[in-house]
Protein backbone atom coordinates (compact mmCIF):
# COMPACT_ATOMS: atom_id res chain seq x y z
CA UNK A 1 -6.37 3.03 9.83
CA UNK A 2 -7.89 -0.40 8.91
CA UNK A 3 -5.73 -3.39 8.07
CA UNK A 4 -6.94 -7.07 6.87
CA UNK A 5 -4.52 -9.74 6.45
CA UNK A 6 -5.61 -12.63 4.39
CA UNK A 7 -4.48 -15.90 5.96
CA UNK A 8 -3.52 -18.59 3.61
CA UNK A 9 -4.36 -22.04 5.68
CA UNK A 10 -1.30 -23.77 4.05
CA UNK A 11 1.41 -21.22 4.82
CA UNK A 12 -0.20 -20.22 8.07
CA UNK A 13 1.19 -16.69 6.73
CA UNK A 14 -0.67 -13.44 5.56
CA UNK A 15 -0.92 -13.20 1.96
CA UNK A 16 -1.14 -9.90 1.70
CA UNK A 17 -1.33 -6.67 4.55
CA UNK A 18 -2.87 -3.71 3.03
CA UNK A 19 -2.37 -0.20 4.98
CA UNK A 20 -5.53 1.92 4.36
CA UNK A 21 -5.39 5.59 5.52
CA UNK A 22 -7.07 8.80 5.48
CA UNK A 23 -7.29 12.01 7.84
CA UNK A 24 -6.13 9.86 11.13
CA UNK A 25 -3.24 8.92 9.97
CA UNK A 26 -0.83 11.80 11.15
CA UNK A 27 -1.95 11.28 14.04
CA UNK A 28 -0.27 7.91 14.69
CA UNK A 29 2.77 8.83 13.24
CA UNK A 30 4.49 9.02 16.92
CA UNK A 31 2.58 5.79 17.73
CA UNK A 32 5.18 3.24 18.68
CA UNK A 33 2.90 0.72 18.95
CA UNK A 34 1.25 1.25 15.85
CA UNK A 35 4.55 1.14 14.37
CA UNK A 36 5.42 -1.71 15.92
CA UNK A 37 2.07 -3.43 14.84
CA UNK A 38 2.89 -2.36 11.29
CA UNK A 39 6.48 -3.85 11.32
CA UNK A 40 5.28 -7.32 12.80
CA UNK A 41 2.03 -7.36 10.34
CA UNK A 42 4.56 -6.78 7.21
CA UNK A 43 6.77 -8.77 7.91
CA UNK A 44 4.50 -11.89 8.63
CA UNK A 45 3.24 -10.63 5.13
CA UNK A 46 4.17 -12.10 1.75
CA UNK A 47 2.65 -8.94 0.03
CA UNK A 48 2.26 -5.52 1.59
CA UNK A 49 0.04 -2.49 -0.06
CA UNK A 50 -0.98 0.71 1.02
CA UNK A 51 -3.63 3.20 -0.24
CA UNK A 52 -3.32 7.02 0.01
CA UNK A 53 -1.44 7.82 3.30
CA UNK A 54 -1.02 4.67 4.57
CA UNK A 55 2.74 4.91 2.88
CA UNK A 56 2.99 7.82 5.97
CA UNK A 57 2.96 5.23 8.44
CA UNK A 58 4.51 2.65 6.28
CA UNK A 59 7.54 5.04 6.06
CA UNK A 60 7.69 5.96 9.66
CA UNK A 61 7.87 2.44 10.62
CA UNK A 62 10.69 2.32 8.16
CA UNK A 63 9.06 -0.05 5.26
CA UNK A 64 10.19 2.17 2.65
CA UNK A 65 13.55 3.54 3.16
CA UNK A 66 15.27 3.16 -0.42
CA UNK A 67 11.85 2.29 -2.22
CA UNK A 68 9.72 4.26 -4.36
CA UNK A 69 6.85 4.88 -3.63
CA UNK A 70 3.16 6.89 -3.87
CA UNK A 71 0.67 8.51 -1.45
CA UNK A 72 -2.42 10.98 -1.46
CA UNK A 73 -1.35 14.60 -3.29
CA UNK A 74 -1.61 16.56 -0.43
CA UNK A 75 0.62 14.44 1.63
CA UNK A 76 3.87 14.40 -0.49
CA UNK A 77 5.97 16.55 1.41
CA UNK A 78 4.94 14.69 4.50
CA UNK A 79 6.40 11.71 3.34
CA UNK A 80 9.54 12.52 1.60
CA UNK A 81 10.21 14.34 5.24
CA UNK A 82 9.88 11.56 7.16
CA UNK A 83 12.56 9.40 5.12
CA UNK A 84 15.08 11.34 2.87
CA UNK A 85 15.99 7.98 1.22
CA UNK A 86 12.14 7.56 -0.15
CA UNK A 87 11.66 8.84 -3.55
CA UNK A 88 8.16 9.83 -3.63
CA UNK A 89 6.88 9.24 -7.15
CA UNK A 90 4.30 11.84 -8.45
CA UNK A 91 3.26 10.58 -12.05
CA UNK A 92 1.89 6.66 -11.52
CA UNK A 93 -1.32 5.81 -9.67
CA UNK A 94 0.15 2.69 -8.50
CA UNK A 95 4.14 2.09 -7.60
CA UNK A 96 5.50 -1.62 -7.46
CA UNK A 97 9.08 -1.47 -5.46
CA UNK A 98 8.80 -4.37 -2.90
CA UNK A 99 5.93 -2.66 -1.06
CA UNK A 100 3.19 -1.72 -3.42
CA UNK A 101 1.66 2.00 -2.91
CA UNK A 102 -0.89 4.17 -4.63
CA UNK A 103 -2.21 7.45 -4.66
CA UNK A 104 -5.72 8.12 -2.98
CA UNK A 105 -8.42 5.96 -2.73
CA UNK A 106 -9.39 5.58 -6.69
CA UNK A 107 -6.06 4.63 -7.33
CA UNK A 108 -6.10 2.31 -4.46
CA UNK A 109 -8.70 0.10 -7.24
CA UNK A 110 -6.05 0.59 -9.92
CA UNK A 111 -3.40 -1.31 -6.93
CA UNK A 112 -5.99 -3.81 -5.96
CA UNK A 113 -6.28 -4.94 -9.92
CA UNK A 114 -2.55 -4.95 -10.42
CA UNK A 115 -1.82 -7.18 -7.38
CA UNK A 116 -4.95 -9.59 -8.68
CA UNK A 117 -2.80 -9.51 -12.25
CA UNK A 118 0.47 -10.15 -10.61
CA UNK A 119 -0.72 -13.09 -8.69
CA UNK A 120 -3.39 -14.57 -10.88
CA UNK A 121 -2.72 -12.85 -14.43
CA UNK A 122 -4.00 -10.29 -16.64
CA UNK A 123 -7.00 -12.18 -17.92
CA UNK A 124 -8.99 -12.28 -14.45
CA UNK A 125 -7.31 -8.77 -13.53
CA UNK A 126 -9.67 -7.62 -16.49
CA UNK A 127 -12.60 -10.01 -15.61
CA UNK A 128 -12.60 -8.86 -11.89
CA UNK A 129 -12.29 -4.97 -13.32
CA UNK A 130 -15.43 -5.39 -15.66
CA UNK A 131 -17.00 -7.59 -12.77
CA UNK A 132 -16.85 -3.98 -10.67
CA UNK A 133 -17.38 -1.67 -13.59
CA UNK A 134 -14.20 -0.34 -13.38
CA UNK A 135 -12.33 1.19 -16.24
CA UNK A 136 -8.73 0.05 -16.02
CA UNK A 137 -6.06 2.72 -16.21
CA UNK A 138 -2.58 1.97 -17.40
């Protein structure tokens, strides 16, 4: 799990907290202090992401009770377990619903573009995309 907070000097608050995941994950599910760390990190956060099955440990530490939300295929099930009020939405790459999640890591490029677009507009969401040669998907 990797998580980088962008500090913005004249709020002295994160930006954003993105939630990166992959195979490790499960295994700090019963983590309290991971938990813990992800509560405090969010909620110092203006903006909180997550890419593939980072929404696991976003949902254990109780981020996305209510929400909609999206994580890697093979870890559906997983997550609508840990939270029966999570509706875990299988047809979007990216889901906006307070917390922003995506699919696996691909889709975690679609997320990054649509939180440059929500914050700075479309225009230099599509500049940054053709910067990266990256084909935008809707």
């Amino acid at each position: 799990m990797c998580c980088r907070t962008l500090i913005s000097p004249a709020r002295r608050r994160s930006t954003c907290s993105s939630f990166l995941a992959g195979f490790g994950t499960r295994q700090l599910l019963e983590d309290l202090d991971v938990r813990e760390w992800i509560q405090n990190a969010a909620n110092k956060a203006r903006l909180t992401t997550s890419v593939c099955t980072g929404a696991l440990l976003l949902a254990k530490a109780g981020l996305l009770s209510g929400e909609t939300c999206h994580d890697s295929l093979g870890a559906h099930a997983l997550l609508a377990s840990l939270d029966s009020t999570i509706f875990v939405e299988r047809h979007l790459r990216v889901v906006h619903d307070g917390i922003v999640t995506s699919a696996g890591v691909a889709a975690g490029i679609d997320m990054a573009l649509s939180v440059v677009e929500s914050i700075h507009g479309k225009a230099v969401s599509d500049e940054t995309a053709k910067y990266i040669e990256f084909p935008r998907h809707s």
